[in-house]
C-alpha atoms as a PDB file:
ATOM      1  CA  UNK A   1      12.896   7.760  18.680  1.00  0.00           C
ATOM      2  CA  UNK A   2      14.992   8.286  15.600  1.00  0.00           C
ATOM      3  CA  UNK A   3      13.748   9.871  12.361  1.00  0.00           C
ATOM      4  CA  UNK A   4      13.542   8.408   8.900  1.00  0.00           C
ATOM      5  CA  UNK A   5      13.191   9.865   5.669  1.00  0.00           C
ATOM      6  CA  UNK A   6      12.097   7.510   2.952  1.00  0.00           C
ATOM      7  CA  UNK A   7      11.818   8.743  -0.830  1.00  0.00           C
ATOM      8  CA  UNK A   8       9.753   7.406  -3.742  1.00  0.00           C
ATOM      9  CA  UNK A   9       9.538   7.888  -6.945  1.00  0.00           C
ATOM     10  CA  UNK A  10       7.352  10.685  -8.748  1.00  0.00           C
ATOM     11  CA  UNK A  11       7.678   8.667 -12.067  1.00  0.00           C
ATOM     12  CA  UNK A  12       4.627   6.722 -13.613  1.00  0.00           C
ATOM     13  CA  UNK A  13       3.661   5.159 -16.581  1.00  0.00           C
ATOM     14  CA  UNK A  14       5.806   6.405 -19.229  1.00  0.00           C
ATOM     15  CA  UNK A  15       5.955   6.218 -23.277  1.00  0.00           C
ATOM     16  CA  UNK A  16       8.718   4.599 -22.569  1.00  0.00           C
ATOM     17  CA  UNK A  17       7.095   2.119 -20.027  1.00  0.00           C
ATOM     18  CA  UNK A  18       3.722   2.142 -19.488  1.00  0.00           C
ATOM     19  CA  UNK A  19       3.474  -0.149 -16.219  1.00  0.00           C
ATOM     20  CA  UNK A  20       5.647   1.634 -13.585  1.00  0.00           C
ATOM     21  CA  UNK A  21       5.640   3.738 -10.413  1.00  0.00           C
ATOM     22  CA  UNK A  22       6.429   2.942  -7.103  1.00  0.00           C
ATOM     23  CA  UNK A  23       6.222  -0.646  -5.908  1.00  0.00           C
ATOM     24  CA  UNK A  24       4.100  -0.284  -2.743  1.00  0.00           C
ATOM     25  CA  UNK A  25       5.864  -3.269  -0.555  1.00  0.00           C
ATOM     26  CA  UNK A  26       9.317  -1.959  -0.937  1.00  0.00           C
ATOM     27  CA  UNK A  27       8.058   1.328   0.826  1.00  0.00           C
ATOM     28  CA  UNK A  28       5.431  -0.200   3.254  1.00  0.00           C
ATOM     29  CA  UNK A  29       7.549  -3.300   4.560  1.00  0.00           C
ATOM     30  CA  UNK A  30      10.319  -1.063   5.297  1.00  0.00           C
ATOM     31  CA  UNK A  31       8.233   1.857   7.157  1.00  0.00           C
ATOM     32  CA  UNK A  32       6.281  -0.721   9.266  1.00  0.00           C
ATOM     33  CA  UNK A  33       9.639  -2.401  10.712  1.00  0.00           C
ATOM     34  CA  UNK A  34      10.624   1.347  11.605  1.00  0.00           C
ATOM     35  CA  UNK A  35       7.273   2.084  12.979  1.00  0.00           C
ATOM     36  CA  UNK A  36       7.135  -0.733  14.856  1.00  0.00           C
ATOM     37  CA  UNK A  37      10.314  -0.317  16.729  1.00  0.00           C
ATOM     38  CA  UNK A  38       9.196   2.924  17.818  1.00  0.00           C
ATOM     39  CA  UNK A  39      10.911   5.452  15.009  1.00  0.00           C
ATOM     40  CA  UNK A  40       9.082   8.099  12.695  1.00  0.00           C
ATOM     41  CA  UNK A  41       8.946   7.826   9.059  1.00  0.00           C
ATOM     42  CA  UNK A  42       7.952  10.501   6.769  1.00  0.00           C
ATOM     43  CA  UNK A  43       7.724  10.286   3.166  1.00  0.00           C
ATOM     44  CA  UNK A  44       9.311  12.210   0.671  1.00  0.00           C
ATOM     45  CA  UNK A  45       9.912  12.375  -3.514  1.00  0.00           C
ATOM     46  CA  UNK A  46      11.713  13.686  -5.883  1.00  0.00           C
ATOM     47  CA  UNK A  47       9.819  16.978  -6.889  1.00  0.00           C
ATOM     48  CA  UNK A  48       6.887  16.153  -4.178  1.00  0.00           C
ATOM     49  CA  UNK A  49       3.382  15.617  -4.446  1.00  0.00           C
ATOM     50  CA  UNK A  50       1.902  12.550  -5.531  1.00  0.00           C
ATOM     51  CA  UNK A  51       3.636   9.216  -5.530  1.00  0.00           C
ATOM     52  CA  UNK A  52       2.283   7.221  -8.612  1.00  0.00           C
ATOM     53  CA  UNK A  53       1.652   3.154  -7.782  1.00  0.00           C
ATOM     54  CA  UNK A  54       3.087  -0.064 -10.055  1.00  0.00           C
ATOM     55  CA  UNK A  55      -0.532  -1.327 -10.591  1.00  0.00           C
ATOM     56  CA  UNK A  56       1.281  -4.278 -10.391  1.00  0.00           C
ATOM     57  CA  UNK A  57       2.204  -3.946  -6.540  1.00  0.00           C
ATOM     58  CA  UNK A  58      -1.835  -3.112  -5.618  1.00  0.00           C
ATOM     59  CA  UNK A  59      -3.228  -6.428  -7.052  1.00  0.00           C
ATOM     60  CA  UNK A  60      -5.897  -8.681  -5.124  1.00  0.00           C
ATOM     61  CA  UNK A  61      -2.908 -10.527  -2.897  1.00  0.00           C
ATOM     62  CA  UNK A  62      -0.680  -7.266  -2.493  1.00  0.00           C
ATOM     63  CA  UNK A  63      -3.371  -5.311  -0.811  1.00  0.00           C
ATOM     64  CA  UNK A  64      -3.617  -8.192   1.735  1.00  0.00           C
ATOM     65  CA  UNK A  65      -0.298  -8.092   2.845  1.00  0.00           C
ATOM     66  CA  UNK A  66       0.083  -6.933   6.341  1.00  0.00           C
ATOM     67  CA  UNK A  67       2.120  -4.170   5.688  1.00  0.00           C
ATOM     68  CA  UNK A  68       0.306  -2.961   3.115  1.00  0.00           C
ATOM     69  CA  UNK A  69      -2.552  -2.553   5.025  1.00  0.00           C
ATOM     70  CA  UNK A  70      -0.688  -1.006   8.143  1.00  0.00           C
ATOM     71  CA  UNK A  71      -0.059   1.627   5.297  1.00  0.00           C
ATOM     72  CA  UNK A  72      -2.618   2.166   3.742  1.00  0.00           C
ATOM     73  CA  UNK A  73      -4.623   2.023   6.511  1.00  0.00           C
ATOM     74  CA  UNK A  74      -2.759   5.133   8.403  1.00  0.00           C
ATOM     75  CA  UNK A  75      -4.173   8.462   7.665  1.00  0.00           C
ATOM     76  CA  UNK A  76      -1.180  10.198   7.339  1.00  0.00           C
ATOM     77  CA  UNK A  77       0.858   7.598   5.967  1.00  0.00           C
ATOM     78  CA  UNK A  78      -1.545   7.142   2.979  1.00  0.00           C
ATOM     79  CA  UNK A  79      -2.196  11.003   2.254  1.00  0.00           C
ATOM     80  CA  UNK A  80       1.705  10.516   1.835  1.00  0.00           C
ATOM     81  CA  UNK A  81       0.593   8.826  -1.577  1.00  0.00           C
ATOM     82  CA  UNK A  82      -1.157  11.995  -2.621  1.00  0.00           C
ATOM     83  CA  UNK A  83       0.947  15.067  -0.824  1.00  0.00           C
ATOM     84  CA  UNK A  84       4.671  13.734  -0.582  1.00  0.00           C
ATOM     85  CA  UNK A  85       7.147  16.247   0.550  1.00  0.00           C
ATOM     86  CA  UNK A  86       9.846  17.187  -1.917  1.00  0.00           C
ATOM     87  CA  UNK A  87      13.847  16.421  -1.537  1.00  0.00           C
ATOM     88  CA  UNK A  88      14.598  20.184  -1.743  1.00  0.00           C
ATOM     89  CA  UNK A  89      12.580  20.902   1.722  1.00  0.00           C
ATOM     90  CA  UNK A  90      13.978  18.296   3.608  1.00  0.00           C
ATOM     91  CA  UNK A  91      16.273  19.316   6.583  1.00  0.00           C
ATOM     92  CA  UNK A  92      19.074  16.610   6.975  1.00  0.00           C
ATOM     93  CA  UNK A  93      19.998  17.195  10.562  1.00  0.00           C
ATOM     94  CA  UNK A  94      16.046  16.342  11.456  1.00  0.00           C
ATOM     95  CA  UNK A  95      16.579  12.821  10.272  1.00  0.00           C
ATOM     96  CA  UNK A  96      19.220  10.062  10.779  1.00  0.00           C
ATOM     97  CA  UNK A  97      18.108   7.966   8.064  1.00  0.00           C
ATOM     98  CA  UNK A  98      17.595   8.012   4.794  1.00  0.00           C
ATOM     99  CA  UNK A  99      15.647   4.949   2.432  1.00  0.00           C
ATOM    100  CA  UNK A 100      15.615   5.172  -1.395  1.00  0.00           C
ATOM    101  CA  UNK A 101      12.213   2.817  -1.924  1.00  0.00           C
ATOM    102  CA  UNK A 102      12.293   1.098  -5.148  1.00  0.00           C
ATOM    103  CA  UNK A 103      10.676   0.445  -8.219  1.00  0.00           C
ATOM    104  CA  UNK A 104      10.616   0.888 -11.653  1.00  0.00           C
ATOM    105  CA  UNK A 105       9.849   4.479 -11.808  1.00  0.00           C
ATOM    106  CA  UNK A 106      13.300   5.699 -10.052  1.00  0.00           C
ATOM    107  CA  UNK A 107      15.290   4.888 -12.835  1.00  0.00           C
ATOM    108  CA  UNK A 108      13.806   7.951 -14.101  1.00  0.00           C
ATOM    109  CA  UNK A 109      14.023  10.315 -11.381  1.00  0.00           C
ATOM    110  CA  UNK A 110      16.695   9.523  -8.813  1.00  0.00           C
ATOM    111  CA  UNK A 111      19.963   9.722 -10.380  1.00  0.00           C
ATOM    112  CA  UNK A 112      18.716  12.585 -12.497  1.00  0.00           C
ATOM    113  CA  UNK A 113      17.469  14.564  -9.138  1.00  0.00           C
ATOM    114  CA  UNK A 114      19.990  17.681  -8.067  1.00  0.00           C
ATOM    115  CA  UNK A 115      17.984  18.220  -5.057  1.00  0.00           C
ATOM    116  CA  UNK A 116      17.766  14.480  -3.679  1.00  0.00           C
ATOM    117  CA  UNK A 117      21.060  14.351  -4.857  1.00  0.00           C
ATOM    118  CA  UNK A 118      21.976  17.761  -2.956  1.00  0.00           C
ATOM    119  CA  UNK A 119      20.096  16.230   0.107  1.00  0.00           C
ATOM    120  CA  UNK A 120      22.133  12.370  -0.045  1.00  0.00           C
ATOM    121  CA  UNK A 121      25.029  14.401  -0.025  1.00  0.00           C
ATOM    122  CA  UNK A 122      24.170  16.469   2.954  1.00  0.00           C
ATOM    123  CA  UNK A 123      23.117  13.274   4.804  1.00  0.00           C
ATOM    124  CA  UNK A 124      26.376  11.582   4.390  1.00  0.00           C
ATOM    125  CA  UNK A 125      28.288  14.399   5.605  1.00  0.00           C
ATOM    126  CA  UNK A 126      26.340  14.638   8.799  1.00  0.00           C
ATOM    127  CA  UNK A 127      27.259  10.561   8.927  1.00  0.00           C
ATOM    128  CA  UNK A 128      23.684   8.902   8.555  1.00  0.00           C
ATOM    129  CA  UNK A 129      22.736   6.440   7.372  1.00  0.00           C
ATOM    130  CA  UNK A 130      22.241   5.844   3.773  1.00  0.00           C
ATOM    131  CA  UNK A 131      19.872   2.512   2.455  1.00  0.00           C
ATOM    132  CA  UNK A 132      18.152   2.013  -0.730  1.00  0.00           C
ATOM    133  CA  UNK A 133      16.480  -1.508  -1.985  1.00  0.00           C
ATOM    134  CA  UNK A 134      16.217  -2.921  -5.811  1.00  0.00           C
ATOM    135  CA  UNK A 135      15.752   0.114  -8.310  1.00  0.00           C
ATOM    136  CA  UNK A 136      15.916   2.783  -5.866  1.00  0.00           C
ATOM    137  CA  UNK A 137      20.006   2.080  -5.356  1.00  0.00           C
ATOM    138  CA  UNK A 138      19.638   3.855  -8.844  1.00  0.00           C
ATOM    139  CA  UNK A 139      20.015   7.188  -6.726  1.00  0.00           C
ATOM    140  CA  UNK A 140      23.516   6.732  -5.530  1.00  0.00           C
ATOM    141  CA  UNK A 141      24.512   5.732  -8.673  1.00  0.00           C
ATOM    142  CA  UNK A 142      26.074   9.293  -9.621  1.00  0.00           C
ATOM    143  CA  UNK A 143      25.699  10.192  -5.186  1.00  0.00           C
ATOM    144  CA  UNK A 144      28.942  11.800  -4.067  1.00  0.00           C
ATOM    145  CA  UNK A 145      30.334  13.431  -0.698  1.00  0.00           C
ATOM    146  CA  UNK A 146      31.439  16.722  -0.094  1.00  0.00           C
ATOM    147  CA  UNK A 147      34.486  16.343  -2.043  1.00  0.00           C
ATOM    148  CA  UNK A 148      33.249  15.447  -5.153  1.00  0.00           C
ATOM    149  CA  UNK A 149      33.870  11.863  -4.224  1.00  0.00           C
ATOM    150  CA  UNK A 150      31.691   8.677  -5.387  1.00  0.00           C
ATOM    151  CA  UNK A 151      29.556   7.093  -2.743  1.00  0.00           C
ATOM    152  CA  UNK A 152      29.579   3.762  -4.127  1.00  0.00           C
ATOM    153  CA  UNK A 153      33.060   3.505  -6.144  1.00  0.00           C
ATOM    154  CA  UNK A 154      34.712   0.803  -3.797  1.00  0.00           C
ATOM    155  CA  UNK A 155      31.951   0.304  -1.724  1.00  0.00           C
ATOM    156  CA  UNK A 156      29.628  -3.105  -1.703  1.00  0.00           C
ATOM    157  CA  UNK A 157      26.628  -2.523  -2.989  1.00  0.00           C
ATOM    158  CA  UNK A 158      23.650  -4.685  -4.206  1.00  0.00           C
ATOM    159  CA  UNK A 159      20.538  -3.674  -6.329  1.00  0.00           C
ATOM    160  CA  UNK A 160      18.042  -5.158  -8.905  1.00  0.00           C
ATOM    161  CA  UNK A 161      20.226  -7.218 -11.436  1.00  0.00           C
ATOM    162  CA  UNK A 162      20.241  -6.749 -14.845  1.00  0.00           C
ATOM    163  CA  UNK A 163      18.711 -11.125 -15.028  1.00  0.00           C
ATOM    164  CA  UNK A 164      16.420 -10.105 -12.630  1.00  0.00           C
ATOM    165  CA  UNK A 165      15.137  -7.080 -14.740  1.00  0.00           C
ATOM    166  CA  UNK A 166      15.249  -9.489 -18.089  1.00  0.00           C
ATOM    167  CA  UNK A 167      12.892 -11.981 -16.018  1.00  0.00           C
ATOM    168  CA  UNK A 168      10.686  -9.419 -15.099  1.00  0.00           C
ATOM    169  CA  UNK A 169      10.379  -8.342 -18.919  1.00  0.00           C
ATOM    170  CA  UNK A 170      11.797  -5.238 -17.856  1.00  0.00           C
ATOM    171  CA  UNK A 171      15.141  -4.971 -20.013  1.00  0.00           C
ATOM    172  CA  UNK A 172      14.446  -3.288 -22.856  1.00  0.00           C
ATOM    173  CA  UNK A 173      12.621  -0.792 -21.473  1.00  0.00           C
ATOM    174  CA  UNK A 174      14.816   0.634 -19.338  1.00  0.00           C
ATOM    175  CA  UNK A 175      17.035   3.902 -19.301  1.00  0.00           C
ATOM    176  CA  UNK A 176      19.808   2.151 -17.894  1.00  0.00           C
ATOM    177  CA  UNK A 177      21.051  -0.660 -16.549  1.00  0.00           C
ATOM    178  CA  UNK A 178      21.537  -0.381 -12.418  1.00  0.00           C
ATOM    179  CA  UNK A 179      23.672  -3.541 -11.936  1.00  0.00           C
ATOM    180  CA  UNK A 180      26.202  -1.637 -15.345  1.00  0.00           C
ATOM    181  CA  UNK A 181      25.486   1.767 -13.831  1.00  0.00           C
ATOM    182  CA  UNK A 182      26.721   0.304 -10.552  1.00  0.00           C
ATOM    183  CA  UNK A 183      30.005  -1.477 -11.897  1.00  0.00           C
ATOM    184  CA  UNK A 184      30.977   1.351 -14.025  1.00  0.00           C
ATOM    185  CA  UNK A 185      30.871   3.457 -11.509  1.00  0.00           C
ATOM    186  CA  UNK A 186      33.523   1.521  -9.751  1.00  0.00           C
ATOM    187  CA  UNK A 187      31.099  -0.444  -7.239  1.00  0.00           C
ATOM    188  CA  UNK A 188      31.613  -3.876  -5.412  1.00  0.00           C
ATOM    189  CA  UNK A 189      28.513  -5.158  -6.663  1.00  0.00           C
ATOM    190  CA  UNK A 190      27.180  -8.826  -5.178  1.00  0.00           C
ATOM    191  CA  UNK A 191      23.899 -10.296  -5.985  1.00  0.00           C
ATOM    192  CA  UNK A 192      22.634 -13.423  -4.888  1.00  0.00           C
ATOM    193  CA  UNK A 193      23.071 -16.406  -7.196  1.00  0.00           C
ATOM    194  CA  UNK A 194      19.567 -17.542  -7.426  1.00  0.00           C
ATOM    195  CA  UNK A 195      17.073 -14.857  -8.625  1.00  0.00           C
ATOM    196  CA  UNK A 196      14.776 -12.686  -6.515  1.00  0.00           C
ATOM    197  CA  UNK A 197      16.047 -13.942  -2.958  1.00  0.00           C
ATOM    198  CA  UNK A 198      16.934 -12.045  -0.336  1.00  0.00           C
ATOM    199  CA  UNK A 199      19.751 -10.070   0.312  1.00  0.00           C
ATOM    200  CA  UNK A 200      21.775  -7.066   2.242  1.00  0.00           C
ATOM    201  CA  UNK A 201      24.994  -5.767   1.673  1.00  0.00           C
ATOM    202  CA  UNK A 202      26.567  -3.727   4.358  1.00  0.00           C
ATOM    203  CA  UNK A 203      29.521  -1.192   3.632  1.00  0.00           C
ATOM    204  CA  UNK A 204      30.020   1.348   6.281  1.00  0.00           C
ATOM    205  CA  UNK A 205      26.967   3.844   6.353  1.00  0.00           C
ATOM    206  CA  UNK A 206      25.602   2.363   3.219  1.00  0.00           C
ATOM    207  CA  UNK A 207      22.751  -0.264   3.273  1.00  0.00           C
ATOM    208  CA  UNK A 208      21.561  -1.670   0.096  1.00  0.00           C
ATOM    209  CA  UNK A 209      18.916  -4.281  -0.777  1.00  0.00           C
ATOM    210  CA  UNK A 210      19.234  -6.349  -3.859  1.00  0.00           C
ATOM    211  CA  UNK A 211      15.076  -7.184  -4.681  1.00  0.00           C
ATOM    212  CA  UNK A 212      11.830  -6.389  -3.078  1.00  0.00           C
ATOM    213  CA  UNK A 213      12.297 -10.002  -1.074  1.00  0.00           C
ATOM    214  CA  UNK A 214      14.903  -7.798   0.523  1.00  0.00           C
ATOM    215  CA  UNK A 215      13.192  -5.115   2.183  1.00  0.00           C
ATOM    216  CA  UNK A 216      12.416  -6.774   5.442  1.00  0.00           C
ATOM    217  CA  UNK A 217      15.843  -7.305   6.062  1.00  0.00           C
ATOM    218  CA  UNK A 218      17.421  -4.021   5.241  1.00  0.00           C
ATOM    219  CA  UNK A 219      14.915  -2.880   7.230  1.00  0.00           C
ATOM    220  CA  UNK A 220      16.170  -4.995   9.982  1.00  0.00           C
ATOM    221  CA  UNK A 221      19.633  -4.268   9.212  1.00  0.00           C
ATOM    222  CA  UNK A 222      19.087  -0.696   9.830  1.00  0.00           C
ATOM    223  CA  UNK A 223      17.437  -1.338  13.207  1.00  0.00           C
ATOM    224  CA  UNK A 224      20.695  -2.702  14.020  1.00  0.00           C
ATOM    225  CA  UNK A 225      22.722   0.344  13.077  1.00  0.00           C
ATOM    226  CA  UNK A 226      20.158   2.276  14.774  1.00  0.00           C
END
């Protein structure tokens, strides 16, 4: 059994954005690939505590997806929603994974986290793995090793684009472009031609997801590696 540690975002609805939070599949159909093949996954944020939902990810259909449910179903799993742990009391040599989870609401926190940035630093010293999927590559935008060195500047990387965000009438309200972020920071970035289709990019211990379609397969992905 290996040990995962998957991070989502503390950031809700904002003046800035008022629809935003964590967007439940990109956490839940990543854990229940894990779980399934045997591994523990425990959940952890930013500053800890409660994990705020995308309304928009709980509708009618979402809460029938079977993922979801394996989720929120799970006592401990769920209480995860309420009672995350926080980046600054994780232990990186208990875990040989680590997932940035997406959604809007990490463009807020991630990148602008010392202590989850502290703790992906740690992680790729100890040479684990390092994934993120859509908004949540956001926290290795500014992610660097031991030296002082950029995580992603060479590296191929995908994330949310910036047509995706425009056709989820998402642009203009947020902080920062990730697919700009990315570039500028000297990135490989690849994205898919067609919007919101799947797709994995693989550069040494570095797993990245483009979209929420993605999940399953970065999830997969890292099975592999595992």
């Amino acid at each position: 059994m290996k040990r995962v540690i998957a991070i989502a975002t503390n950031s809700g609805p904002t003046l800035h954005y008022g629809q935003t939070g964590l967007w439940l599949s990109e956490l839940t159909h990543f854990t229940h690939e894990l779980q399934r093949a045997g591994h523990r996954v425990d959940i952890a944020s930013p500053t800890g505590g409660k994990i705020p939902l995308d309304a928009n990810s709980i509708k009618a259909s979402a809460l029938k997806d079977p993922a979801n449910v394996a989720f929120l179903s799970d006592p401990r799993m769920k209480a995860t929603l309420d009672s995350s742990l926080a980046a600054s009391d994780i232990d990186p040599a208990s875990y040989d994974v680590l997932y940035l989870s997406g959604g809007h609401g990490t463009m807020w926190d991630f990148r602008q986290s010392p202590a989850l940035q502290r703790l992906i630093t740690a992680m790729s010293a100890a040479g684990k793995l390092l994934s993120g999927v859509c908004h949540g590559v956001c926290g290795f935008i500014d992610s660097v090793d031991v030296h002082g060195r950029s995580l992603v500047a060479g590296k191929r990387v995908t994330g949310f684009s910036n047509f995706e965000d425009r056709l989820a009438g998402s642009l203009k309200h947020m902080p920062y472009l990730l697919e700009t972020e990315l570039v500028a920071k000297g990135a490989v970035y690849r994205k898919n031609f067609l919007p919101f289709m799947s797709r994995v990019e693989e550069d040494g211990a570095l797993l990245t997801g483009q979209n929420p379609q993605s999940v399953k397969a970065l999830a997969l992905q890292v099975l592999k590696r595992l």
